[in-house]
Structure formats: C-alpha cells, structure tokens
Protein backbone atom coordinates (compact mmCIF):
# COMPACT_ATOMS: atom_id res chain seq x y z
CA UNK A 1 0.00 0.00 0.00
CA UNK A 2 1.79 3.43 -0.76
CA UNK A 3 1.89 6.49 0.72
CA UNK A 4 -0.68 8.11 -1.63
CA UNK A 5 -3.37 5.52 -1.65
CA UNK A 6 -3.30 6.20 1.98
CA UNK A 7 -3.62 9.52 1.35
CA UNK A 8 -6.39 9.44 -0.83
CA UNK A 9 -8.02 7.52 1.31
CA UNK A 10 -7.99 9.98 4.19
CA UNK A 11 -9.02 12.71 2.10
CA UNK A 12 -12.05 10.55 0.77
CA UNK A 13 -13.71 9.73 4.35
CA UNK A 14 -12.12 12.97 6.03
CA UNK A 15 -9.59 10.74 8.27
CA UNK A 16 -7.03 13.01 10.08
CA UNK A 17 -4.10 12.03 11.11
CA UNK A 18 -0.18 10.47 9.95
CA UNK A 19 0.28 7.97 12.75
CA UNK A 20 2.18 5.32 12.11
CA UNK A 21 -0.66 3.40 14.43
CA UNK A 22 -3.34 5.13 12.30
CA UNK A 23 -1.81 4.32 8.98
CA UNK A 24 -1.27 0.55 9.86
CA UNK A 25 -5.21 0.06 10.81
CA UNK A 26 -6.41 1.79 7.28
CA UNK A 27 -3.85 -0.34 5.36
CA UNK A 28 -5.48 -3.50 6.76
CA UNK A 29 -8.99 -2.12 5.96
CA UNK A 30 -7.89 -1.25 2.38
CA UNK A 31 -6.22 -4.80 1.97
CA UNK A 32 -8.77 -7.05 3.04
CA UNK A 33 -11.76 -5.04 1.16
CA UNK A 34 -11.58 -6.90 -1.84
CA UNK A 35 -12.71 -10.32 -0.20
CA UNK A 36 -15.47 -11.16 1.75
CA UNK A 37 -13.86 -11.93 4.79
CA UNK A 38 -15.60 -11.07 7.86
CA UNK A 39 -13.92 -8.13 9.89
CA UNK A 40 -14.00 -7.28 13.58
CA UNK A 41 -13.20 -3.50 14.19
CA UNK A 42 -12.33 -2.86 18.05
CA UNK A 43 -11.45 0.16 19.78
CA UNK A 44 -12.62 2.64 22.40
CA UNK A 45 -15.91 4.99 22.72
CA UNK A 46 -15.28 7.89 20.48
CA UNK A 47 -11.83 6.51 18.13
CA UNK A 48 -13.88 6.59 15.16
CA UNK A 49 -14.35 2.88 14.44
CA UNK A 50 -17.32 3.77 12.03
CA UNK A 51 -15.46 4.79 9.46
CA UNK A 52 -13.50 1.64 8.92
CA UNK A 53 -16.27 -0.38 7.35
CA UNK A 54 -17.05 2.19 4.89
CA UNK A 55 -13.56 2.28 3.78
CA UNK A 56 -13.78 -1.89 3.10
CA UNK A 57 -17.15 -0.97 2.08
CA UNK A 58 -16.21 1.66 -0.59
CA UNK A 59 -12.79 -0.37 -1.51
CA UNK A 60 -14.78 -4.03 -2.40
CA UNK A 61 -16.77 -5.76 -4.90
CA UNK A 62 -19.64 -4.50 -3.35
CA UNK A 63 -19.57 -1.00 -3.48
CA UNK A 64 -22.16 -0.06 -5.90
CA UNK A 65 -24.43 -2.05 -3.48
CA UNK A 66 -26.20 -1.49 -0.37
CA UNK A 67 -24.26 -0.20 2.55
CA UNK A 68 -26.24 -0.51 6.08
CA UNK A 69 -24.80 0.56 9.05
CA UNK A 70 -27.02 -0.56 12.39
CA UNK A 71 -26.32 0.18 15.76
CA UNK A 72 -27.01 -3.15 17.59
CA UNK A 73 -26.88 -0.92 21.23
CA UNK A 74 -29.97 1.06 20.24
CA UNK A 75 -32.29 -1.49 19.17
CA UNK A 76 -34.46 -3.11 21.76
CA UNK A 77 -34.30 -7.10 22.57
CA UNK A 78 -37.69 -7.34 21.49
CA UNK A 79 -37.00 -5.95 18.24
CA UNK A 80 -34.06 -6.54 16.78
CA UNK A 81 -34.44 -9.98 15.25
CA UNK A 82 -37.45 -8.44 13.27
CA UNK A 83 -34.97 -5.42 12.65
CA UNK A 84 -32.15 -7.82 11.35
CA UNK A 85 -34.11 -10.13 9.64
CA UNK A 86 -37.19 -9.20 8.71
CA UNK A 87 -40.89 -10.37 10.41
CA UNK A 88 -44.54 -11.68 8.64
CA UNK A 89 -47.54 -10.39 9.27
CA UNK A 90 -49.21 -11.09 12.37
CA UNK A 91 -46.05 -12.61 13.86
CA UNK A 92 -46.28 -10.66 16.39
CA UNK A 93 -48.16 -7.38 18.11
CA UNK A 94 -47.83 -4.35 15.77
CA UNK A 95 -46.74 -6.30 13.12
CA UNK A 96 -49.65 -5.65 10.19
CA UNK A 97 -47.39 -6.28 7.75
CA UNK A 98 -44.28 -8.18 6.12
CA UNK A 99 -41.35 -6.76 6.68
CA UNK A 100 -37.90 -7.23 5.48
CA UNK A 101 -34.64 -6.89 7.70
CA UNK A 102 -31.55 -5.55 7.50
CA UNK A 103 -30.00 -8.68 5.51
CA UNK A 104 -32.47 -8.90 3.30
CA UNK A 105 -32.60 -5.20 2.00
CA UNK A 106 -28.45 -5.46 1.64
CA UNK A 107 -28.48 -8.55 -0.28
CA UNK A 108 -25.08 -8.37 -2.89
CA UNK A 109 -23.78 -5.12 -0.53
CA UNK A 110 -22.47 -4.40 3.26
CA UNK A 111 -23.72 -4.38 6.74
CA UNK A 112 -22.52 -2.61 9.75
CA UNK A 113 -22.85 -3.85 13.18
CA UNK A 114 -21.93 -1.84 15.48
CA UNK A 115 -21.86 -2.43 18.94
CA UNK A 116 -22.35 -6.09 17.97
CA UNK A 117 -21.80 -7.04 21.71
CA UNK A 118 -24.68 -5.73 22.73
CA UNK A 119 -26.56 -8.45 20.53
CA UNK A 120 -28.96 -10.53 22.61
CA UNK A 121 -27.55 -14.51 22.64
CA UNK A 122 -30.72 -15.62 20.80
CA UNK A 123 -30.04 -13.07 17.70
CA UNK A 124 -26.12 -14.24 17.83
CA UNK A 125 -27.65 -17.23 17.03
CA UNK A 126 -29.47 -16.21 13.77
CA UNK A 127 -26.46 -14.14 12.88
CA UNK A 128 -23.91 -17.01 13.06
CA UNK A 129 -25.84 -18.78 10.99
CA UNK A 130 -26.32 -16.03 8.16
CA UNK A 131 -21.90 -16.10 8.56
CA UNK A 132 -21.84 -19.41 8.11
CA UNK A 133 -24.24 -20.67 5.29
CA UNK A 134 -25.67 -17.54 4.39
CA UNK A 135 -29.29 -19.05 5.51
CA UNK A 136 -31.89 -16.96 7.71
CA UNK A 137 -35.70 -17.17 8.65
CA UNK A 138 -38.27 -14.22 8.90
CA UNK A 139 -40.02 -13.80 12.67
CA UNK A 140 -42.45 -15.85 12.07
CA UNK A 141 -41.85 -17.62 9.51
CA UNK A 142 -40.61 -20.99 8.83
CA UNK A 143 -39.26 -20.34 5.36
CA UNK A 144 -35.54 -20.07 4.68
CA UNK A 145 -33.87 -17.61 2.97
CA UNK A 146 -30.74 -17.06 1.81
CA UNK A 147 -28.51 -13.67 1.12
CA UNK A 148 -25.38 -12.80 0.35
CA UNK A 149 -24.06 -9.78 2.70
CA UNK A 150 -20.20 -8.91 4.06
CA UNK A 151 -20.72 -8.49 7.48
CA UNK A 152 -18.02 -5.89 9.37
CA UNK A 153 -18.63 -5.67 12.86
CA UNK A 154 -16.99 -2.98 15.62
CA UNK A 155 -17.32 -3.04 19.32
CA UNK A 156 -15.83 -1.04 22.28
CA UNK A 157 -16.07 -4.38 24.58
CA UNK A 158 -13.53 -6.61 25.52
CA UNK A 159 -15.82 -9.44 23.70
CA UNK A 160 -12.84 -12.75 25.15
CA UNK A 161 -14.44 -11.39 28.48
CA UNK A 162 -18.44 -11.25 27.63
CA UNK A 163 -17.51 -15.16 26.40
CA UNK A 164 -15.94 -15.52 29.92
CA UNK A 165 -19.00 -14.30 31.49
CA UNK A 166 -21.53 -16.02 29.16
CA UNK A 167 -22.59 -12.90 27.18
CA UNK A 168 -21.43 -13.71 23.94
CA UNK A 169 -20.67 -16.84 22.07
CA UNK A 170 -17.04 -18.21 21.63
CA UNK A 171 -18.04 -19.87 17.63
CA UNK A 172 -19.35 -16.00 16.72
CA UNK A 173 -16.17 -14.35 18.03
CA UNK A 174 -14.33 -16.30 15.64
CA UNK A 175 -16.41 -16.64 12.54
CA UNK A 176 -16.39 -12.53 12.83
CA UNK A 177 -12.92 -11.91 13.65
CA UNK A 178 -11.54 -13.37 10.81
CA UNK A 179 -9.60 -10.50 10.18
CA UNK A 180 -9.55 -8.01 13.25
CA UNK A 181 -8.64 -4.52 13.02
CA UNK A 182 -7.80 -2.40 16.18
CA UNK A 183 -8.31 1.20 16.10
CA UNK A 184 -6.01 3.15 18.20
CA UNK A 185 -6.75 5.12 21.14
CA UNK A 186 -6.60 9.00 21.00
CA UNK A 187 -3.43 9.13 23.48
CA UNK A 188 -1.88 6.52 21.26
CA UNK A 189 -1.76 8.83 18.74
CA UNK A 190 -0.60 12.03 20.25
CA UNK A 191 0.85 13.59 16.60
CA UNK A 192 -2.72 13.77 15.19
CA UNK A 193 -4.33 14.97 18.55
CA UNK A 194 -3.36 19.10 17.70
CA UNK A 195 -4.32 18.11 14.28
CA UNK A 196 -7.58 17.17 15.07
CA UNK A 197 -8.07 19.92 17.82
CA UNK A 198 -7.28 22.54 14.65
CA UNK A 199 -9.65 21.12 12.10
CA UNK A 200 -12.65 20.99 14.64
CA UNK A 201 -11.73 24.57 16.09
CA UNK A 202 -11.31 25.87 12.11
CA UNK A 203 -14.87 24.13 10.99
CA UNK A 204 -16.86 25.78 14.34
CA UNK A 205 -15.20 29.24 12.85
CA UNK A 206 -16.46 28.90 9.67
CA UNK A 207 -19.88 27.42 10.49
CA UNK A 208 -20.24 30.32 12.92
CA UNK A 209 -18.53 32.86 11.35
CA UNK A 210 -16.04 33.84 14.23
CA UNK A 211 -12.25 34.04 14.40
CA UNK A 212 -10.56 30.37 14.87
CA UNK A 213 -8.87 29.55 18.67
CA UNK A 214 -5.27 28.86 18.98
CA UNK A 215 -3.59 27.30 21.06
CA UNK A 216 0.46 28.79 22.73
CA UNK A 217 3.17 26.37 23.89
CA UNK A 218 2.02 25.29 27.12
CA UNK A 219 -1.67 24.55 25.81
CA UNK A 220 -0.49 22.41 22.84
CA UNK A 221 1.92 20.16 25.32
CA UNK A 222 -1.22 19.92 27.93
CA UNK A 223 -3.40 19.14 24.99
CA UNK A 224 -0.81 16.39 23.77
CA UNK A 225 -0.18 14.65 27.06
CA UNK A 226 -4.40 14.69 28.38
CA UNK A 227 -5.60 11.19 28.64
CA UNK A 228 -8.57 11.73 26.30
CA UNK A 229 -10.68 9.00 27.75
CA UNK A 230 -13.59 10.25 25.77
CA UNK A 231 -10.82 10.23 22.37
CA UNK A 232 -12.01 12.15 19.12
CA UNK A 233 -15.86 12.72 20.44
CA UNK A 234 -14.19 14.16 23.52
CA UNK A 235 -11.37 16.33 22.00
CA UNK A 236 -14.35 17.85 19.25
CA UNK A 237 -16.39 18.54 21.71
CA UNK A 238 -13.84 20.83 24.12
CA UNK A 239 -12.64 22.41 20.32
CA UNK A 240 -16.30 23.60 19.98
CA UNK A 241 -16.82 24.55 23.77
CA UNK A 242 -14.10 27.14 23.88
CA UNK A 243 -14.69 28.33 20.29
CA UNK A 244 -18.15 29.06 21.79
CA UNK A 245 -17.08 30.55 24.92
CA UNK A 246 -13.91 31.82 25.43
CA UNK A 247 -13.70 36.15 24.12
CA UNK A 248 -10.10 35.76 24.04
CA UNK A 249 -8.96 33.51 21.05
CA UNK A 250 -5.18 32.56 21.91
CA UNK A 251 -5.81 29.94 24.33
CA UNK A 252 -3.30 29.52 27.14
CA UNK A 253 -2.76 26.16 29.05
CA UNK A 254 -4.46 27.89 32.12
CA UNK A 255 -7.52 28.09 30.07
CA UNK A 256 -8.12 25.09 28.15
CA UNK A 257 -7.19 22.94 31.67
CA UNK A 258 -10.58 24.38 32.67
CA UNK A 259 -12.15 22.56 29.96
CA UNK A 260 -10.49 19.23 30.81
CA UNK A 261 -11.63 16.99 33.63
CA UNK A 262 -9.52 15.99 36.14
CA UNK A 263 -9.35 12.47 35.63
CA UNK A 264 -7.72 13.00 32.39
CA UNK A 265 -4.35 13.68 34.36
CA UNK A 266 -1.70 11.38 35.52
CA UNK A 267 -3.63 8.40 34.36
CA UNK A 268 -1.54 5.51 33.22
CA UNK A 269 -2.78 3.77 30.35
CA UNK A 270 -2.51 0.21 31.78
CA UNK A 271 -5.36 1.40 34.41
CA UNK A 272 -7.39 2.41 31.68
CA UNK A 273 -8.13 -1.60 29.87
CA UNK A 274 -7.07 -2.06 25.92
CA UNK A 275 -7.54 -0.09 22.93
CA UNK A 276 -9.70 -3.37 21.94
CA UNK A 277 -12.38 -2.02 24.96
CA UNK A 278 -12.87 -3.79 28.56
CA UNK A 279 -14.35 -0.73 29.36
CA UNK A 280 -17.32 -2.11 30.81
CA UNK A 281 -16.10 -2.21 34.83
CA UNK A 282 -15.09 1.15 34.59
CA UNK A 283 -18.17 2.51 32.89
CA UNK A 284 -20.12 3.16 36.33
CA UNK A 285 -17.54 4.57 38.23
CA UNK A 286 -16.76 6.81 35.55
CA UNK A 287 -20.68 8.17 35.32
CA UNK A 288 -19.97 9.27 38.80
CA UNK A 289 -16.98 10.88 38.80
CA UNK A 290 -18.79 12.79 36.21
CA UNK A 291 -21.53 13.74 38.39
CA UNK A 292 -19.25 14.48 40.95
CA UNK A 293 -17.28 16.97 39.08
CA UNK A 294 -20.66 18.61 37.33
CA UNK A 295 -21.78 18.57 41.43
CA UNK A 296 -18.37 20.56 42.52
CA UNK A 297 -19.17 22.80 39.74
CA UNK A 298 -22.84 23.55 40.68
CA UNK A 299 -22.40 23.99 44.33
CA UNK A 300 -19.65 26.70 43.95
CA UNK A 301 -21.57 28.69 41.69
CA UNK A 302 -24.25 28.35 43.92
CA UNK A 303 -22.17 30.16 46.72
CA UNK A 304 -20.87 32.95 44.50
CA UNK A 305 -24.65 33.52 43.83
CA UNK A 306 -26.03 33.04 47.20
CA UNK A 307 -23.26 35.38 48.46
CA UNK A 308 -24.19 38.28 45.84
CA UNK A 309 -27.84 37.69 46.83
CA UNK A 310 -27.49 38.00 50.64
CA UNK A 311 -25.58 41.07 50.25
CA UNK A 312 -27.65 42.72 48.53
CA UNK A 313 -30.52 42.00 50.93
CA UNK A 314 -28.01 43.78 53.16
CA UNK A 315 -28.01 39.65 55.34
CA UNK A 316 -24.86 38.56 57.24
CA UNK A 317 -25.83 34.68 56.50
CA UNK A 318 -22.72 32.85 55.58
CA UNK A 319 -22.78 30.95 52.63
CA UNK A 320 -20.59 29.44 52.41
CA UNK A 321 -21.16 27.17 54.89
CA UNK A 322 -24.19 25.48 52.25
CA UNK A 323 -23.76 21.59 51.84
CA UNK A 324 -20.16 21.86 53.26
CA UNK A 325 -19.80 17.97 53.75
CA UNK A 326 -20.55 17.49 50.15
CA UNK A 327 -18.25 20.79 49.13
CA UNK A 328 -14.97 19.70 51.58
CA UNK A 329 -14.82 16.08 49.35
CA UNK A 330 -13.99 18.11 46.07
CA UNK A 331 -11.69 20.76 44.71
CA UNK A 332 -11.97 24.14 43.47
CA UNK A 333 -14.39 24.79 41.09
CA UNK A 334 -12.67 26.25 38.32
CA UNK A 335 -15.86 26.66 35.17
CA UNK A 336 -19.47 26.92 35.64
CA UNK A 337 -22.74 27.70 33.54
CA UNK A 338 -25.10 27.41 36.33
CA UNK A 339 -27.52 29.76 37.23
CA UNK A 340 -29.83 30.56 40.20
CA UNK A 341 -32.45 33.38 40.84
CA UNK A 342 -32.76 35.09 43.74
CA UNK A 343 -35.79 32.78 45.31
CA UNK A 344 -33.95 29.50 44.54
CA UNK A 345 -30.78 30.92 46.58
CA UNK A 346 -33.55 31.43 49.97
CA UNK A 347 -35.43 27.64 49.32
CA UNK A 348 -31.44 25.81 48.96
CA UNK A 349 -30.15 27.58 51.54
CA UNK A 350 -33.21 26.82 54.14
CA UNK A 351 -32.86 23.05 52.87
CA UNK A 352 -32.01 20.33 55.19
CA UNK A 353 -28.82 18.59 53.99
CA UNK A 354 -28.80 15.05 53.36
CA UNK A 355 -26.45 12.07 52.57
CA UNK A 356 -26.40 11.52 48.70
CA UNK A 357 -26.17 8.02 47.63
CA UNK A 358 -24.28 6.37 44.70
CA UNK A 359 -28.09 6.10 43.66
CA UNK A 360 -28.96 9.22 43.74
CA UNK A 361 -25.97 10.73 41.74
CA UNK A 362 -26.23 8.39 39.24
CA UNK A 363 -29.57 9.31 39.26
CA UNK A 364 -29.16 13.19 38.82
CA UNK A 365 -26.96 12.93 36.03
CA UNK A 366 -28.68 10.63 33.87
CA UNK A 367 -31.66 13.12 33.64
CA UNK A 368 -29.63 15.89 33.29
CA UNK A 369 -28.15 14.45 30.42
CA UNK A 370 -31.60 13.10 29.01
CA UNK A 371 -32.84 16.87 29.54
CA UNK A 372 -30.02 18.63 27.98
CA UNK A 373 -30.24 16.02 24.54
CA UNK A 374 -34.24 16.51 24.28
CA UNK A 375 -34.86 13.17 26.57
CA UNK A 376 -32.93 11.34 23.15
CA UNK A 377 -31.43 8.54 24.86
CA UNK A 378 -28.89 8.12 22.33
CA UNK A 379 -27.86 11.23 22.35
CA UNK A 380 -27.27 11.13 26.38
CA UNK A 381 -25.86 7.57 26.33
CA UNK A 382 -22.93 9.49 24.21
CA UNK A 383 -22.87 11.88 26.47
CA UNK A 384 -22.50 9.66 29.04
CA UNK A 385 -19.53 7.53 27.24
CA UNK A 386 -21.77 4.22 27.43
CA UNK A 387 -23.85 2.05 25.00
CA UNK A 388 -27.81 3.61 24.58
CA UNK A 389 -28.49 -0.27 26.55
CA UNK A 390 -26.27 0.02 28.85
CA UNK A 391 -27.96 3.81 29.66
CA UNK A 392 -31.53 1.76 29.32
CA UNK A 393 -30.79 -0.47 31.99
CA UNK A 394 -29.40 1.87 34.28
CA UNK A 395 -32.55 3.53 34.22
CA UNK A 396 -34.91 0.82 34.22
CA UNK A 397 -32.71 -0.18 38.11
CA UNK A 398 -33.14 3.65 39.24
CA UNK A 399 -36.63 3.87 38.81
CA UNK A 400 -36.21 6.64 35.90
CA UNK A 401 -39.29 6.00 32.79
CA UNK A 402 -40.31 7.97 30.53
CA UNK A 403 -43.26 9.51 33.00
CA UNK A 404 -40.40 10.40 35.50
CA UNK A 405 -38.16 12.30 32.43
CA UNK A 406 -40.97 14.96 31.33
C-alpha cells in the first residue's frame, strides 16, 4: 500500500491524522476489502471505528451495493431480530405487515454492526448462521432464505471477556474476527491529537462565522499529554466549547485545563483496559466521577450567587457554609454555567442537607443528560460515554421511565 493511496483515502472519508498506528489500521482495511472476509473492528468509545467499514465498504466488490450501518446498542431485545431479519404479518403485536430486515434489504452489498456485543444470545444465534451458510428465517416464519451480505462488525467491549462471562458466544467471536482490526486510542496517537483539535476549532469558525482559537506552547503540550478517555468525540467537543465561549482567542494552558476533567491527568494507560475495549467495569464509576465533578461545579456557583444575593438584601448569613460535607470532598471549582435566581438561593439555603447516595448521583446525572439532549437517549448515552443499553438499563434499576423524564 503506498503512501498516496493512503492519502487518498484519508481525504475521501475525512480521516485526520499520519500515525504510524493510524496508517497501519487503514492499510489493513484497504487490503482485506476486496474479499469477503468477515472483519472485527475494536477500539474505544469515540476513536472513530465507524469509518472503517465504509472504507472496506467503498474499496470491495460491493460498493455499488447497499451499505447498512445498524447500531445493535440502540435497538431493543424485542426488536431486533425483526430489525435484522425481517418479520410476517401477524407474527407478532404491531406487526400488520411483512417486513424485510436488514440482511435482506443489503443482499449483494455491506452491513454494519456496530456495537455487535450488545446483541442478545438468541439473535447471535441467527447471525452465526447467516456467517456461516448464508441461511436466515423471517419472525415468524418458517421459510428459509438465503442472502449474500459482508458483514463488518466494531465493538468497544472486551468481547474474550463477555464469552468468559456467558454474554457472547465463543463460535461468533471467531467466525467474525476473521480479520480483526484495532483502532487506536486518541493518546496513542498524540501527533494527530493538535491536528484534530485545529480542524474541529477551524470548521466551528467557519460554520459560525467567528475568528478560529489557537492554542500557545504550554496549551499544545497539555493538549498532547491529556488522557482523552472520551478520544475524538471528547477532544471535538472541548474544540467547539471554547470556540463558543472563550472572548479571548489565543488559548493559554491555564484556560483550556478548565475545559479538561480531572481524571484526564496522571492516568496511566494500563489502568485504563485495551484499545480493543474492557471498558465495561469502569463505565459506572466513571458516570460518577462525572456527576461528581458537574456537582463541585454547581455547588460553587451556587455560593458565589447566594453570596451576591445575601448582600444585597443587606443579610450577614454565611454561605458558604451550604452543603459543606458534600463541598470539603472536592476541589476548586474552576468553570461553571449554572444559574440561580434570587428565590432559589432562599429555598437551597433553608434546605435540610442530606447524605447523597451512589443512587442518587447516578440518578441526577442521567436526567440531566436526558434533559439537555431533548430526553434522546442516544444522544445522552454518548454523552454519558456508554452504549444507549447500557444507559436503558441503568434507568430501568433507578426507577427513571419515561413519565419520570418529562
């Protein structure tokens, strides 16, 4: 593969980036495209696994066909069989119709499974047999059919340990890792992260018509040597927060570290699992460090404003004395969009504290992550760094439905 195939490549999807890391996952994409050998893409939350399979995709046989990509995370158990593989009428409630799935509509092209560890066992089923003869049945139906789809599949879990715990079977591991790709990590590519920070910063300038951010010395090494747990999603999304917000547009290190959460620093990346994923154990503890920090952030605003408020009433009331257990367990606030009238400031401050559970964190952040995406659970679940399931079940076990959300 030379250098300008590569090239043209990147330019094609809108790939950024010359690490050698980088380069060595696209050649393998580009190489195997032209047979129909299953592929397994791996890599964390937000590394940009999706646009592997259009590469193969765009680079096989197939390319003038169909190309379906389906997130398996977002689909309910209930319906994904029917969504995969089609359903008769009457097979079930709701179903007035015949249907056809996924398979069926990309018959001769492509199909995209992403998050495929998220698949229930009894549709791993159905799908290793569509790998393996090419045969498949409508819900409902007792009729076999037969298609003829490349499957690429792409998953942020450590799938050897979902076999270990009986959440995925060992035979479809294999039959889909034929050939496996693994896309790198964010920190694992710390040449392209600056890249990447200046092509997201440039594109919010032009969509908003505002002069780009850049970054001095000091910011540029603190941006190169952050964790980036969250990886490309993560580093667009600070690009487009201090485009947004910051008047001044050099950007010093002191400044974009307020932008960065803390456990970005001084993480080592052998606490952190694989660039394949095993992300899984870490996913809950994560969600509440998160709350923790938005918390810290709240309740110091809170005290500026309750401060500015009691003065101006002409009160001596100290606040900052407000929820001081909670306060003393976390550091200085440092950024803050919070805001509080004058009557909130009165009913917090006369508020009883109480202990907050793990619970009730968890709790707290989940809807304020459903409210700020329009109650889109997919939307939140990114916010969140974990699977739109994974985001279900957590708030089917906290009591949170769709009543409790409005």
């Amino acid at each position: 593969m030379t250098s300008n195939e590569l090239l043209t490549a990147k330019q094609r999807f809108g790939i950024i980036g010359n690490s050698e890391v980088l380069n060595n996952a696209l050649e393998v994409a580009m190489r195997v495209a032209p047979t129909d050998l299953s592929v397994l893409v791996t890599g964390e939350s937000g590394v940009g696994k999706e646009f592997f399979p259009q590469v193969i995709h765009a680079y096989s046989a197939r390319k003038h066909k169909k190309y379906i990509a389906v997130n398996c995370g977002a689909i309910p158990e209930g319906t994904i069989d029917s969504e995969l593989f089609g359903h008769e009428k009457g097979s079930f409630t709701g179903a007035i119709e015949s249907r056809k799935g996924y398979f069926e509509e990309a018959d001769g092209g492509t199909i995209f499974l992403d998050e495929v560890g998220e698949l229930p066992l009894s549709t791993q089923v159905r799908l290793l047999r569509v790998l393996q003869t090419g045969e498949y049945m409508r819900v409902g139906s007792a009729k076999v059919q037969k298609t003829d789809v490349r499957v690429v599949a792409a998953t942020n879990n450590n799938l050897l340990n979902s076999i270990a715990e009986g959440r995925f079977r060992e035979d479809l591991y294999y039959r889909l890792n034929t050939v496996p790709i693994s896309v790198p990590a964010l920190r694992e590519r710390k040449g392209d992260i600056y890249l990447l920070f200046r092509k997201f910063a440039s594109d919010v300038a032009v969509q908003y018509r505002m002069p780009a951010i850049t970054l001095d010395q000091s910011a540029r090494t603190l941006l190169e040597n952050y964790h980036w747990r969250g990886n490309i999603r993560q580093l667009k999304n600070v690009a487009e927060q201090i485009s947004a917000i910051e008047q001044q547009r050099d950007i010093t290190a002191e400044v974009l570290r307020r932008y960065l959460p803390d456990e970005g620093y001084n993480i080592h990346p052998m606490n952190r699992g694989t660039s394949a994923g095993g992300y899984d154990d870490l996913n809950e503890r994560e969600l509440l460090y998160k709350i923790l920090f938005d918390m810290r952030n709240d309740i110091n605003d809170l005290k500026r404003m309750m401060t500015e408020a009691l003065r101006g009433r002409g009160e001596q009331r100290e606040a900052s004395n407000v929820h001081h257990d909670v306060v003393g367990l976390l550091p200085e606030a440092q950024h803050s969009h919070a805001r509080f009238d004058e009557s909130e400031v009165v009913e917090v401050v006369d508020e009883p504290a109480r202990e907050l559970t793990k619970d009730d964190v968890q709790r707290d952040q989940i809807l304020r992550a459903l409210r700020n995406n329009g109650f889109r659970r997919k939307d939140a679940a990114r916010d969140l760094f974990i699977s739109e399931r994974t985001l279900y079940r957590r708030m089917k076990a906290l009591g949170i439905d769709d009543d409790s959300q409005q």
